[in-house]
N, C-alpha and C. Protein backbone atom coordinates (compact mmCIF):
# COMPACT_ATOMS: atom_id res chain seq x y z
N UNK A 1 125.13 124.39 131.14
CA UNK A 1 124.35 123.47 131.95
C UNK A 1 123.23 122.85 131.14
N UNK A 2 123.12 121.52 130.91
CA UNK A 2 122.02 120.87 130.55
C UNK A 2 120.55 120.67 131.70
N UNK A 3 119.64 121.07 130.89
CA UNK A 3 118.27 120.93 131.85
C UNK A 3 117.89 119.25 131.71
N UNK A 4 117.87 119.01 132.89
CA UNK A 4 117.42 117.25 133.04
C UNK A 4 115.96 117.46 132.55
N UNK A 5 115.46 116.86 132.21
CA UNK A 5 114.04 116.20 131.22
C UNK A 5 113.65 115.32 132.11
N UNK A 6 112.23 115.94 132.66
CA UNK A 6 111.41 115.08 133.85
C UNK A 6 110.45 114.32 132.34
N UNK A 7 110.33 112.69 133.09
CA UNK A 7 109.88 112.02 132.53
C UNK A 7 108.28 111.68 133.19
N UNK A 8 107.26 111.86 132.21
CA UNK A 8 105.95 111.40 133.11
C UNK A 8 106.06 110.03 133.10
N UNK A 9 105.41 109.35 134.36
CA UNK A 9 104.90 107.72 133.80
C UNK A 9 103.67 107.84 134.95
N UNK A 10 102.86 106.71 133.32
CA UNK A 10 101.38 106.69 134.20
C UNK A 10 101.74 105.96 134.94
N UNK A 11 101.18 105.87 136.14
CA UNK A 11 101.33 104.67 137.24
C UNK A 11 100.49 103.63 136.90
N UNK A 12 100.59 102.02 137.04
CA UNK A 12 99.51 101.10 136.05
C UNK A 12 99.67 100.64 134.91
N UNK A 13 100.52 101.75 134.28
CA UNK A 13 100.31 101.56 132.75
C UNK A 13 101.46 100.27 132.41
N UNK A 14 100.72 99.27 131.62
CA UNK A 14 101.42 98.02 131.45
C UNK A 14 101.61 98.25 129.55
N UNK A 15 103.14 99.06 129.67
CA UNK A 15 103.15 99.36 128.13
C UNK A 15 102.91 97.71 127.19
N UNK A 16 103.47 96.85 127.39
CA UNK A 16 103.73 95.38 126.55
C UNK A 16 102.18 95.12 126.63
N UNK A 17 100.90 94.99 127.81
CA UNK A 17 99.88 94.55 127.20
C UNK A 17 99.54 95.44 126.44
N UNK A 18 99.33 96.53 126.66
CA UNK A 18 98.65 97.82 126.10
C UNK A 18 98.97 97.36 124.21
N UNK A 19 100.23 97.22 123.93
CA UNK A 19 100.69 97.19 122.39
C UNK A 19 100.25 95.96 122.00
N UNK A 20 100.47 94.66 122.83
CA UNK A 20 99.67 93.65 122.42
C UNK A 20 98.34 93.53 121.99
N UNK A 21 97.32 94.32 122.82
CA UNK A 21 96.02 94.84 122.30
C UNK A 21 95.96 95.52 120.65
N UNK A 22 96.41 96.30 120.95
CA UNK A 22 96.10 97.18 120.01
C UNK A 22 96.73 96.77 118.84
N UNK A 23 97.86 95.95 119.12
CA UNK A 23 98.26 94.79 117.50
C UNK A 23 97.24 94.20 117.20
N UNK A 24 96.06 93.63 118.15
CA UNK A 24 95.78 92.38 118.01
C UNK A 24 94.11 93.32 117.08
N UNK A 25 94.03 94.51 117.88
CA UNK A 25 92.83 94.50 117.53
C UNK A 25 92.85 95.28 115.93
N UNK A 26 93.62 95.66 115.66
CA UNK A 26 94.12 95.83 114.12
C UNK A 26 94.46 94.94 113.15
N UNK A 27 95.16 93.80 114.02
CA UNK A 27 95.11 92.41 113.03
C UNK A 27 94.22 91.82 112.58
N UNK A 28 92.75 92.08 113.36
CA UNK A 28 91.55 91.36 113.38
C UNK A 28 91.10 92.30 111.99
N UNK A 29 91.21 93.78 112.39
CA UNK A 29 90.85 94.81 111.60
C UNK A 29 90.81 94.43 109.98
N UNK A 30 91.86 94.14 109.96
CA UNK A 30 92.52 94.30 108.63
C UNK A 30 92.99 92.91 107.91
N UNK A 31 92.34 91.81 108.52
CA UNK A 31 92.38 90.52 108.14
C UNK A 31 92.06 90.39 106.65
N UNK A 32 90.80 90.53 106.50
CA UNK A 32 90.37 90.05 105.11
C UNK A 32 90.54 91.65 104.06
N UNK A 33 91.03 92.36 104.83
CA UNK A 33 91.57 93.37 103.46
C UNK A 33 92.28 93.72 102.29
N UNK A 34 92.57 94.24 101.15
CA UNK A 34 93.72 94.41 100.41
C UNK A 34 94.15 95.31 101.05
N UNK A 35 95.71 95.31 99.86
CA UNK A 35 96.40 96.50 100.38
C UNK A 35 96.14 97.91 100.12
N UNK A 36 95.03 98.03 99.12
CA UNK A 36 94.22 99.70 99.03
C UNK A 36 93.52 99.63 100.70
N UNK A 37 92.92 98.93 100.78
CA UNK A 37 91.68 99.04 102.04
C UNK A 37 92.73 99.29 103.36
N UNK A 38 93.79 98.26 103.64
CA UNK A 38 94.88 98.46 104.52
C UNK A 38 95.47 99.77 104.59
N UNK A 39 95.76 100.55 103.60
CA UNK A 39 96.00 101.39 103.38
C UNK A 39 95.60 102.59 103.81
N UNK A 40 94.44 102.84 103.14
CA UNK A 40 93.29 103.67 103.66
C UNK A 40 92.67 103.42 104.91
N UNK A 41 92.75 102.33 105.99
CA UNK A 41 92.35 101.70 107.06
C UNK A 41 93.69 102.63 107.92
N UNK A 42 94.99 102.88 107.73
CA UNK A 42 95.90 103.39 108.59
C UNK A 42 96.08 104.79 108.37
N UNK A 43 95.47 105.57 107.56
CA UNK A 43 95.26 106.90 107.05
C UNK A 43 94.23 107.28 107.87
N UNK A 44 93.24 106.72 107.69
CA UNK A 44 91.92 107.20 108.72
C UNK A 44 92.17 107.02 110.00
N UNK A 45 93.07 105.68 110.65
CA UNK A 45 93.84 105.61 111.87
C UNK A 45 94.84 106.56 112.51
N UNK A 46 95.61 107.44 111.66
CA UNK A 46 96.28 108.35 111.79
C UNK A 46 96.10 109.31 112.12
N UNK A 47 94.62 109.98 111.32
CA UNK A 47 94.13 110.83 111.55
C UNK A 47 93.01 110.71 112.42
N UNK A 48 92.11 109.66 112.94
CA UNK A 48 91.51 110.10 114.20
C UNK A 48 92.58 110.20 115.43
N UNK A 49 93.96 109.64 115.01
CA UNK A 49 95.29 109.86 116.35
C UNK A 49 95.13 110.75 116.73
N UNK A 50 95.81 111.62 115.50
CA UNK A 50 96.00 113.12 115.44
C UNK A 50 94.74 114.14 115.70
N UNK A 51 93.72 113.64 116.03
CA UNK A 51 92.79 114.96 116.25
C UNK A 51 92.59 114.38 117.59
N UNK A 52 92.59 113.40 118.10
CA UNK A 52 92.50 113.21 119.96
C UNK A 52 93.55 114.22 120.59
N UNK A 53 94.87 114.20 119.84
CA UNK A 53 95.61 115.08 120.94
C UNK A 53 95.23 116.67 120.54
């Protein structure tokens, strides 16, 4: 027997704006950067991810 996998969903949650944001506000981010600074800009992004959860 396979166990069915309950799925959460926030109620509200509008995934397409939500990603649109957060493209947009990283595009702004990282406009006038190189690719060291870009770089190091998604490393430090990664890791404040990873310590919220």
């Amino acid at each position: 027997m396979k166990k069915s996998k309950e799925k959460s969903v926030i109620k509200g949650f509008e995934a397409v704006k939500f990603m649109r944001k957060v493209r947009d506000e990283i595009s702004k981010d990282i406009a006038d950067m190189d690719f060291q600074e870009i770089k190091k800009y998604f490393e430090n992004r990664r890791l404040k991810i990873s310590i919220k959860k």
